[in-house]
Protein backbone atom coordinates (compact mmCIF):
# COMPACT_ATOMS: atom_id res chain seq x y z
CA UNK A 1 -24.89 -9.88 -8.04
CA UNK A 2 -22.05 -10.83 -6.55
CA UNK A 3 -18.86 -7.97 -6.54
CA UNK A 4 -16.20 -10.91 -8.61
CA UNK A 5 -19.13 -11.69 -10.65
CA UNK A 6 -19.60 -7.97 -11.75
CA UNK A 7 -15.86 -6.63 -12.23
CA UNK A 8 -15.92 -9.72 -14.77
CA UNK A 9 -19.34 -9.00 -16.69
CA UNK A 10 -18.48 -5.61 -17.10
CA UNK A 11 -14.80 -6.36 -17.86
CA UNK A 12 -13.13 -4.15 -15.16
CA UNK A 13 -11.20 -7.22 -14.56
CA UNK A 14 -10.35 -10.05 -16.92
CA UNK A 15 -11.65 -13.16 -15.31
CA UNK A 16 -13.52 -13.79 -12.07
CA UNK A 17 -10.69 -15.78 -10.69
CA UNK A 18 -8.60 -12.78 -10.99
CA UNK A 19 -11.45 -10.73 -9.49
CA UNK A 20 -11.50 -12.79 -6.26
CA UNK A 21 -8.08 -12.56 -6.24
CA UNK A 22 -8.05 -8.96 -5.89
CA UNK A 23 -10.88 -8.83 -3.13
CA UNK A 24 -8.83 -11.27 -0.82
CA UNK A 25 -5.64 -9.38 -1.37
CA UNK A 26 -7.86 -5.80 -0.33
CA UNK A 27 -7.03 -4.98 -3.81
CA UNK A 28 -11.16 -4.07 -4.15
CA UNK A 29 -12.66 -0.93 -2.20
CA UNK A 30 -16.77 -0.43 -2.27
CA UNK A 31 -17.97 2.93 -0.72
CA UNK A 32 -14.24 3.35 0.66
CA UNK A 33 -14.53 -0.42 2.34
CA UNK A 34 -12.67 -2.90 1.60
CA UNK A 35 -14.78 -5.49 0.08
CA UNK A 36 -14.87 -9.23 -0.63
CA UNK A 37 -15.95 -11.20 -3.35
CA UNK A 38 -19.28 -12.04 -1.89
CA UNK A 39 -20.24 -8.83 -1.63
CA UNK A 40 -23.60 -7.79 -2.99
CA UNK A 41 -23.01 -4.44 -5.84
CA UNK A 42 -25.84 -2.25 -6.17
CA UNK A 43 -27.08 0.55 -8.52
CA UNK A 44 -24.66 3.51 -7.53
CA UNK A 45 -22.24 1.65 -5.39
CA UNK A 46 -18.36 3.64 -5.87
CA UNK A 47 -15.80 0.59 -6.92
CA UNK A 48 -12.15 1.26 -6.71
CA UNK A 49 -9.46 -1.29 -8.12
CA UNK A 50 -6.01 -1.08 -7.42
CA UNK A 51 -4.25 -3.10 -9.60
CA UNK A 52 -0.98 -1.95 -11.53
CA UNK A 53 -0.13 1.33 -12.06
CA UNK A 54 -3.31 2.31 -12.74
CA UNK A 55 -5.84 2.54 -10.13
CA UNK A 56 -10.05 2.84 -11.43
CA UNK A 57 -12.71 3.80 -9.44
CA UNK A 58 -16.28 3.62 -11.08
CA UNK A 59 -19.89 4.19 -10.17
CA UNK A 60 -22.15 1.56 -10.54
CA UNK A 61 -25.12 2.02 -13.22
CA UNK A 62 -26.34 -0.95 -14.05
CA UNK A 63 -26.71 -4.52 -13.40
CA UNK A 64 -27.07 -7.34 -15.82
CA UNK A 65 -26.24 -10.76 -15.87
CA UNK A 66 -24.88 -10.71 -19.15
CA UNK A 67 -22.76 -8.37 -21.31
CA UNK A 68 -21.54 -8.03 -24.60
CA UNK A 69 -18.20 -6.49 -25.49
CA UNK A 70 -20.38 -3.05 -26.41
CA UNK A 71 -22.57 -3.37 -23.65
CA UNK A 72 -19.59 -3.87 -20.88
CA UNK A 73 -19.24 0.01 -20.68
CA UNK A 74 -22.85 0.72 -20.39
CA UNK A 75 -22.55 -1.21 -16.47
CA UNK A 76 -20.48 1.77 -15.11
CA UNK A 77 -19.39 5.42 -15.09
CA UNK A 78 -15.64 6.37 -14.38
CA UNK A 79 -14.60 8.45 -12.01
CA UNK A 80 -10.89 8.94 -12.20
């Protein structure tokens, strides 16, 4: 699945627009690379998003192309 496709299915980031967004501006980190849109997330891939104040990084658990509002959280583990 696509990286903008994920952050918005597992609502890291609001909408994939936004998402893609982020990956052009290097906003989005995978494994410590920066990473664009297009790339392809895998189980246990490390995410960081710096955006705001508040910067996320999460490991990667799951993959799904569809997610409810309960099942968003299920997609990822935080790490900071």
């Amino acid at each position: 699945m696509r990286l903008d496709k994920y952050l918005k299915i597992s609502r890291l980031i609001k909408r994939r627009t936004v998402a893609n967004e982020a990956c052009d501006a290097e906003r989005v980190r995978v494994n410590g690379r920066a990473a664009r849109a297009s790339y392809e997330v895998k189980i246990g891939d490390e995410i960081e998003i710096k955006l705001g104040n508040n910067p996320l990084a999460v490991r990667v658990l799951k993959i799904t192309e569809h997610a409810g509002k309960d099942g968003a959280q299920e997609l990822y583990e935080l790490l900071k």
